[in-house]
Every structure is written in structure tokens, then in C-alpha cells.
C-alpha atoms as a PDB file:
ATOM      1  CA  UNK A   1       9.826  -0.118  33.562  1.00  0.00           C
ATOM      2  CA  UNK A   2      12.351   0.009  30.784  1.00  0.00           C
ATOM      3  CA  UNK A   3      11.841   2.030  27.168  1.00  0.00           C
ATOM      4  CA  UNK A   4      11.227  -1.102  25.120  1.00  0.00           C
ATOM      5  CA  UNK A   5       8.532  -2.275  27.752  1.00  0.00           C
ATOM      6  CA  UNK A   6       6.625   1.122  27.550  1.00  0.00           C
ATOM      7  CA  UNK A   7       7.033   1.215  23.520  1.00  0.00           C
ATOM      8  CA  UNK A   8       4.998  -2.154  23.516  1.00  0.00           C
ATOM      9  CA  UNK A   9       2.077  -1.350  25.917  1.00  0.00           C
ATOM     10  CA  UNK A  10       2.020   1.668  23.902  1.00  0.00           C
ATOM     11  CA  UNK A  11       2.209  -0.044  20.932  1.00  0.00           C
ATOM     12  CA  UNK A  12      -1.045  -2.426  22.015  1.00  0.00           C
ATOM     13  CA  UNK A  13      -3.038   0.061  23.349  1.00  0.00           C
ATOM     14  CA  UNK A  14      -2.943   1.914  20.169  1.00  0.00           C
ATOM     15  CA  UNK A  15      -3.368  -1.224  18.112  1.00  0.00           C
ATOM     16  CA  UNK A  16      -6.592  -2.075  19.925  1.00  0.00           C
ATOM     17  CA  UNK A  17      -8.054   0.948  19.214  1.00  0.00           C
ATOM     18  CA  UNK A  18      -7.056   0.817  16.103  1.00  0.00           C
ATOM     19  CA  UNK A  19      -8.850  -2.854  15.584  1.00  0.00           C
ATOM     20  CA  UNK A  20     -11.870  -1.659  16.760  1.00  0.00           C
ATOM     21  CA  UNK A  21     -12.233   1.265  14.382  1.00  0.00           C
ATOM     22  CA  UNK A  22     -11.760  -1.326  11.894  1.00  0.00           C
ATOM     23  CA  UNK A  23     -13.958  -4.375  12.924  1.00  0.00           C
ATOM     24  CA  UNK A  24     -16.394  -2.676  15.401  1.00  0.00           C
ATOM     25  CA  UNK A  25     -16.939   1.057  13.929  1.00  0.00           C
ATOM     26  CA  UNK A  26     -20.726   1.320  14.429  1.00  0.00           C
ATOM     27  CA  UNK A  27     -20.070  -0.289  18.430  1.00  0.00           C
ATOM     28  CA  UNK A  28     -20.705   3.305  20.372  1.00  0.00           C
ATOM     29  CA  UNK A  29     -17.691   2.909  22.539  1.00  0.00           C
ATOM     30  CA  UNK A  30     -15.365   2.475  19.412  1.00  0.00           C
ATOM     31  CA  UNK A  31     -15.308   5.181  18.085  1.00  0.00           C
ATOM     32  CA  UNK A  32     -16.780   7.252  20.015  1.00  0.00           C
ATOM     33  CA  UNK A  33     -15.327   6.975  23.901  1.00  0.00           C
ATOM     34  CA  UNK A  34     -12.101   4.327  23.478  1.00  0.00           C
ATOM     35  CA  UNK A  35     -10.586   5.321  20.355  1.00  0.00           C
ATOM     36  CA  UNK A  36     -11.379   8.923  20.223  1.00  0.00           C
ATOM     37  CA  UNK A  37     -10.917   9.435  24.058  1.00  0.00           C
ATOM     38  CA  UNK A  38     -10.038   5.747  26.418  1.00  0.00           C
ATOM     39  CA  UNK A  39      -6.433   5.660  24.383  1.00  0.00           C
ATOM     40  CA  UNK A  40      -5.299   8.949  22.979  1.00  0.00           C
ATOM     41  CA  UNK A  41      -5.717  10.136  27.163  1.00  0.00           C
ATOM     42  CA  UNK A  42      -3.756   6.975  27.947  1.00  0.00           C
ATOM     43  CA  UNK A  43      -1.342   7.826  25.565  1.00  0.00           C
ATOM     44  CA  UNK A  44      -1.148  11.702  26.429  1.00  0.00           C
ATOM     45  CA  UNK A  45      -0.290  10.722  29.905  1.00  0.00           C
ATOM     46  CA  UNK A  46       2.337   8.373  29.225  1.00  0.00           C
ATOM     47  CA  UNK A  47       3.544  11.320  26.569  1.00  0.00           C
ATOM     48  CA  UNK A  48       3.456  13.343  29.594  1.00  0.00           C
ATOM     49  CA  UNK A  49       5.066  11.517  32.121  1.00  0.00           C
ATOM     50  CA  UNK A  50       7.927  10.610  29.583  1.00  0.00           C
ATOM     51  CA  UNK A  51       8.209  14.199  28.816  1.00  0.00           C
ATOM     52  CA  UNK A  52       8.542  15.386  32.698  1.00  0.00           C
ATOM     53  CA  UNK A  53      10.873  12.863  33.623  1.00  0.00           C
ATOM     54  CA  UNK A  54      12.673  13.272  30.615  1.00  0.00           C
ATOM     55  CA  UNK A  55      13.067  16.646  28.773  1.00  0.00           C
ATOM     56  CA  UNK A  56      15.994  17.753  31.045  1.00  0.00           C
ATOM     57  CA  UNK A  57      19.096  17.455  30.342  1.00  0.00           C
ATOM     58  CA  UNK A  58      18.554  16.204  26.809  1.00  0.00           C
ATOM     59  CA  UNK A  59      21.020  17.014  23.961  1.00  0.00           C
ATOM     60  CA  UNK A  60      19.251  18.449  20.656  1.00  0.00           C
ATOM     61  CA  UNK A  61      16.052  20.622  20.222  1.00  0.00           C
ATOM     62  CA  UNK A  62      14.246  21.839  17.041  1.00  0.00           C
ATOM     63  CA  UNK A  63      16.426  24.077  15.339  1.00  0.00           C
ATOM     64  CA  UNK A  64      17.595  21.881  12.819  1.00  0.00           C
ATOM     65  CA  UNK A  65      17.406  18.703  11.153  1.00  0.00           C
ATOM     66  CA  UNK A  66      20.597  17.723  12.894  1.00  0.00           C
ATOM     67  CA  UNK A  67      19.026  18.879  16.454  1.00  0.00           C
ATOM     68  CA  UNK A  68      16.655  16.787  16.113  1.00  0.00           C
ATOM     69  CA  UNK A  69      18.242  13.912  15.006  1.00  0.00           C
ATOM     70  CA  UNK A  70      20.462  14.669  18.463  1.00  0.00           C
ATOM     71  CA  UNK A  71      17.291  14.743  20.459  1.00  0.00           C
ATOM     72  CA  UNK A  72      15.538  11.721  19.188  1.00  0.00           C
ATOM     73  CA  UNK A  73      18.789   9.735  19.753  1.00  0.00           C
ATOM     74  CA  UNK A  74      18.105   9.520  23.654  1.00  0.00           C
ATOM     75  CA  UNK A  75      15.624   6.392  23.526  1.00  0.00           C
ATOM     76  CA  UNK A  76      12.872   8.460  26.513  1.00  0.00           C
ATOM     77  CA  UNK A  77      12.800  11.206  23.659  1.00  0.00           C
ATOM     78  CA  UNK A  78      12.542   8.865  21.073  1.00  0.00           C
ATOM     79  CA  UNK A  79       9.641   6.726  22.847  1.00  0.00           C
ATOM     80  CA  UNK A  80       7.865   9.869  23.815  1.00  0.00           C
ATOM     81  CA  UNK A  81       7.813  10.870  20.130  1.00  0.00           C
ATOM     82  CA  UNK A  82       6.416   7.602  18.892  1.00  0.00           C
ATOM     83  CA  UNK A  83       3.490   7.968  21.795  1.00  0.00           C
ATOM     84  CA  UNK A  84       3.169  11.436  20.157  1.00  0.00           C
ATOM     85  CA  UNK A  85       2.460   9.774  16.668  1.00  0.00           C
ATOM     86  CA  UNK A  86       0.341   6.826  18.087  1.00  0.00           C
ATOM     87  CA  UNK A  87      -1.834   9.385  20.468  1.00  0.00           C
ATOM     88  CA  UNK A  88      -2.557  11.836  17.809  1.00  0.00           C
ATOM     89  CA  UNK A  89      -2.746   9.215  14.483  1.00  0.00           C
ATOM     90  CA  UNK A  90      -5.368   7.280  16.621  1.00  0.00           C
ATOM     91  CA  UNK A  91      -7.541  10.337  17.369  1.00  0.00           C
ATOM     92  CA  UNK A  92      -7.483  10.933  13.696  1.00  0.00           C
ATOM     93  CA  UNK A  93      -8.691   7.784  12.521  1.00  0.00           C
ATOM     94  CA  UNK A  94     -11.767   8.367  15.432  1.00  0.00           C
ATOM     95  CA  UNK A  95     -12.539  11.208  14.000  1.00  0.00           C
ATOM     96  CA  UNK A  96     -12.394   9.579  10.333  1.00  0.00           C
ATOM     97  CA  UNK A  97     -14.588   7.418  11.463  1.00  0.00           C
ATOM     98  CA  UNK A  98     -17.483   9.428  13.141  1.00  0.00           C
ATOM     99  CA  UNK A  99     -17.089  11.549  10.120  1.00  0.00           C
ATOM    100  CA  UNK A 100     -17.587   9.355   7.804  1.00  0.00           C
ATOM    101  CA  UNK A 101     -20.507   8.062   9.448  1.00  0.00           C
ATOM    102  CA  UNK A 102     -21.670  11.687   9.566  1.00  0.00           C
ATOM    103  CA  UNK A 103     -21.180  11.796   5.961  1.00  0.00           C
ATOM    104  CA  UNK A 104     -22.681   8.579   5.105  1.00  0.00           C
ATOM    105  CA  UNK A 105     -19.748   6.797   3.819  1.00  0.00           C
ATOM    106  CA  UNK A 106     -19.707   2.914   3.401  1.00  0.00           C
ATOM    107  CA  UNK A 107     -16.830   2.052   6.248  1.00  0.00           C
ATOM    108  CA  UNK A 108     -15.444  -0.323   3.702  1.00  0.00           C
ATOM    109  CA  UNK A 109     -14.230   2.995   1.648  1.00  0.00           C
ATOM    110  CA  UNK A 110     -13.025   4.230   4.827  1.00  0.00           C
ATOM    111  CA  UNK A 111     -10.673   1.181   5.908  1.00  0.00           C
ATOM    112  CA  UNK A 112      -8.026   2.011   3.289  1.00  0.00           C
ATOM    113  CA  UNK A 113      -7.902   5.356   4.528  1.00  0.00           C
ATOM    114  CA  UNK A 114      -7.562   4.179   8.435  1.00  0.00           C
ATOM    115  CA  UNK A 115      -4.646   1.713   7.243  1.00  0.00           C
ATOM    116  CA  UNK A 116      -2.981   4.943   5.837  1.00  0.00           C
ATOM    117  CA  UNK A 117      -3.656   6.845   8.738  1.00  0.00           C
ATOM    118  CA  UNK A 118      -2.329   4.113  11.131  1.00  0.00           C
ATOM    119  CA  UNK A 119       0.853   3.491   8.911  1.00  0.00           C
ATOM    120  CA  UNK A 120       1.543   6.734   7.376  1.00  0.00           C
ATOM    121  CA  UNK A 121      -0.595   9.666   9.003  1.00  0.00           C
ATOM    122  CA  UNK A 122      -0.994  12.233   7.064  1.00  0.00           C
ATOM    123  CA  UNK A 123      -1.328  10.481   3.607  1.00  0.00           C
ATOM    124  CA  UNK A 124      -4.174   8.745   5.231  1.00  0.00           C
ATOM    125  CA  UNK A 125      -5.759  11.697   6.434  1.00  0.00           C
ATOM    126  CA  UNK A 126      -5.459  13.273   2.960  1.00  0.00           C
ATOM    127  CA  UNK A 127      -6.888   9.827   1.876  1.00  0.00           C
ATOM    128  CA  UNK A 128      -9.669  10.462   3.448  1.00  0.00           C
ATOM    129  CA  UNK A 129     -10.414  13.717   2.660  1.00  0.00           C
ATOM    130  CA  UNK A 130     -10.667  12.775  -0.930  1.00  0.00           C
ATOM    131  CA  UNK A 131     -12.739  10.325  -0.111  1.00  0.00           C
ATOM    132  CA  UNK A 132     -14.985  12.431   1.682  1.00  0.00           C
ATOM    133  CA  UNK A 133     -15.086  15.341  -1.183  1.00  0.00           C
ATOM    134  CA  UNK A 134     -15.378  13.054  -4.069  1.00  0.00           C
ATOM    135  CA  UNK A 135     -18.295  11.556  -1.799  1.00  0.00           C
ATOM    136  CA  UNK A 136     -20.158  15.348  -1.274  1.00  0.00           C
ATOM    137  CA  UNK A 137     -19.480  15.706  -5.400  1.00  0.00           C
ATOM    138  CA  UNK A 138     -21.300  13.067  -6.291  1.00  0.00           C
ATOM    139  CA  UNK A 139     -23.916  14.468  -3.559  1.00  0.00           C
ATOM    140  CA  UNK A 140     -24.542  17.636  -5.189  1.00  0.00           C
ATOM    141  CA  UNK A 141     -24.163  16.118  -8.612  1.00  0.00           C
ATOM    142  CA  UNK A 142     -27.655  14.481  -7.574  1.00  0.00           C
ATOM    143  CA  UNK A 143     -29.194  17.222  -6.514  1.00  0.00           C
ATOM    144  CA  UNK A 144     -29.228  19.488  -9.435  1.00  0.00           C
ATOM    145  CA  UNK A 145     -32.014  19.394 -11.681  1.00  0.00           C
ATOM    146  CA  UNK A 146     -30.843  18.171 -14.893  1.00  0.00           C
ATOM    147  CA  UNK A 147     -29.795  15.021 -12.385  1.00  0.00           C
ATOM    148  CA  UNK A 148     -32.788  14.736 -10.182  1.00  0.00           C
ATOM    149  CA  UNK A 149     -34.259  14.971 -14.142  1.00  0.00           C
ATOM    150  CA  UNK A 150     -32.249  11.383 -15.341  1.00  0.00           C
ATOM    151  CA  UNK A 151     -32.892  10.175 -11.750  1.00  0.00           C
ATOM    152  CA  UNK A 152     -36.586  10.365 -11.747  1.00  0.00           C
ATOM    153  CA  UNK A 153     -36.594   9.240 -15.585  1.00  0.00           C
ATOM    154  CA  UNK A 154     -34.677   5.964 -14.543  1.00  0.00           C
ATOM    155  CA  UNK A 155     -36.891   5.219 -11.197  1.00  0.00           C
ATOM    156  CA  UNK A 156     -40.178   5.064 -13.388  1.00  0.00           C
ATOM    157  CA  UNK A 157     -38.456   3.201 -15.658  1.00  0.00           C
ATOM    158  CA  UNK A 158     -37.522   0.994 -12.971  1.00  0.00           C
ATOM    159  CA  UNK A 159     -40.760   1.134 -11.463  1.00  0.00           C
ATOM    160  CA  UNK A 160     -42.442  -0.498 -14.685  1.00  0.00           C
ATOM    161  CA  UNK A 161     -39.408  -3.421 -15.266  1.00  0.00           C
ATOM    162  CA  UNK A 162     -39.019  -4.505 -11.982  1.00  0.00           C
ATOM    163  CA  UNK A 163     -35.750  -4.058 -11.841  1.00  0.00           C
ATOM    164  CA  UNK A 164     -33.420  -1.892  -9.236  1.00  0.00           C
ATOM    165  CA  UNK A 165     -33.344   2.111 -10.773  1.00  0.00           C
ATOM    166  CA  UNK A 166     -29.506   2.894 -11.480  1.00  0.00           C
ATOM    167  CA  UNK A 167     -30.294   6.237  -8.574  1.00  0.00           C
ATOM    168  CA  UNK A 168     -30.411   3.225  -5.956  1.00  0.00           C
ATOM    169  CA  UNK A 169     -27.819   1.142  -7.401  1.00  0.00           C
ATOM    170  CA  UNK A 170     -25.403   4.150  -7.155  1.00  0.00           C
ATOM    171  CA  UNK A 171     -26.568   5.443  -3.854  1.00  0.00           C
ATOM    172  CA  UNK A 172     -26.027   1.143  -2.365  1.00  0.00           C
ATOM    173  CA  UNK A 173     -22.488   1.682  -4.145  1.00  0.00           C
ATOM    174  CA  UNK A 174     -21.347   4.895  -2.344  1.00  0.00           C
ATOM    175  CA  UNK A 175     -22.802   3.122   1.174  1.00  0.00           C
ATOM    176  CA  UNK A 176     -25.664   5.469   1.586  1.00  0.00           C
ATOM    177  CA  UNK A 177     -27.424   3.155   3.744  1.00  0.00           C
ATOM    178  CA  UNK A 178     -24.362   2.733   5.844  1.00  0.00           C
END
């Protein structure tokens, strides 16, 4: 099998994992078994393999900027370093995922962040995290007493209109329920 062959059945693998974190998140294999295990392993062997059959002989190293450069030109190197990125970036977004469900996040605030992760890594990732401490903020916002105070002020008031209490309309907001 050539380099360009191997790039793209990477390259699918990693998408379809990536697809179902997106469109199937609360499906237990998603996130928990393909995306998190199924195609990072896939990946790690073909990382592997690349890396065995591969590594010798190769011009470069990590030195430098320029040594790099002068590894990554040889297209096996190259290849294995993308299947690096995919492997690991896809593991991430897994673990964004289960987190976020762990965390009780609405997985539509989480699908920016999984774009990011899948196009830029690490600024998703940080994405994320701000998501995620902005969302346990707002958390212990509600749970002091001066809040819990307004919160239970608003429900009765709610209670005797009828009408939604602004405690439930922020918790449906943030994807409490999710």
C-alpha cells in the first residue's frame, strides 16, 4: 500500500469517529468504545507499524526546527505524524465528550469545541475547558445562599403566575437536562 492510500483510510477512520461524536454522542459505543478506543487503537497500530518500518535510516530528528523539518520531509515520517495527530485529537474529543456528559453540558455547547479539537487540537481542547469552567461557575454561583435566596424567591413567584421560574429557564439554557 502506498503513503497517500494509508493517509486516506486514516483519514476516514478518524472522520467516522469523529461524526459520531458529533451526531450520535449519547449512542454507548460512540463515545465510549469506537471513538475513545475502536479508532485511536487502529490508529496507534498503523502509527506503529509506520514507525517500525520506517524510523531507520531517516534524515532529521528533534533537535531543531530545521531537524524536524528534515524528518517530516520523508512522506512514512510525515504520514506517521499525521496518524499521531488524528489518534491522539480523536481520543480527546472522546474524552470531551464523556466529560461533558459527566458535567452535564448541553452537547450543542460542546460541538464547537469538537470542531476545534478536530481542526486545530489544542485550541479546541482549551475551548472546552472554558466551557467546562464557565459551566462549574455558574454551578457554584447557584449554590450559595444569597442565590439559592433569588432562586427560591423567583420559583414561588413562578409557582403563583404559571409561568416557567428564571432558575429553570437558566438551568434548560446551560443543558442541565442533557
Amino acid at each position: 500500500m502506498d503513503a497517500e492510500t494509508l493517509f486516506s483510510w486514516c483519514g476516514r477512520a478518524a472522520m467516522a469517529g469523529w461524526v459520531l461524536l458529533i451526531v450520535a454522542p449519547r449512542w454507548r459505543w460512540s463515545a465510549q468504545i469506537i471513538a475513545k478506543f475502536v479508532i485511536p487503537s487502529l490508529l496507534a497500530a498503523v502509527y506503529l507499524g509506520l514507525i517500525a518500518t520506517h524510523w531507520s535510516g531517516h534524515r532529521g530528528g528533534f533537535s531543531s526546527l530545521a531537524a524536524v523539518g528534515e524528518l517530516f520531509a520523508e512522506p512514512w515520517i510525515l504520514l506517521a505524524g499525521w496518524v499521531h495527530y488524528l489518534a491522539f485529537d480523536l481520543f480527546i474529543g472522546a474524552w470531551e465528550v464523556r466529560d461533558a456528559r459527566r458535567e452535564r453540558i448541553s452537547h450543542l455547547l460542546v460541538v464547537p469545541c469538537l470542531v476545534g479539537t478536530f481542526l486545530f487540537g489544542p485550541v479546541g481542547l482549551l475551548a472546552y475547558y472554558s466551557l467546562r469552567a464557565g459551566r462549574r461557575l455558574i454551578d457554584r454561583a447557584r449554590q450559595t445562599p444569597e442565590a439559592s435566596a433569588l432562586s427560591d424567591r423567583a420559583d414561588v413567584g413562578a409557582a403563583t403566575t404559571g409561568l416557567p421560574s428564571s432558575g429553570s429557564m437558566r438551568r434548560s439554557a446551560l443543558g442541565s437536562h442533557c
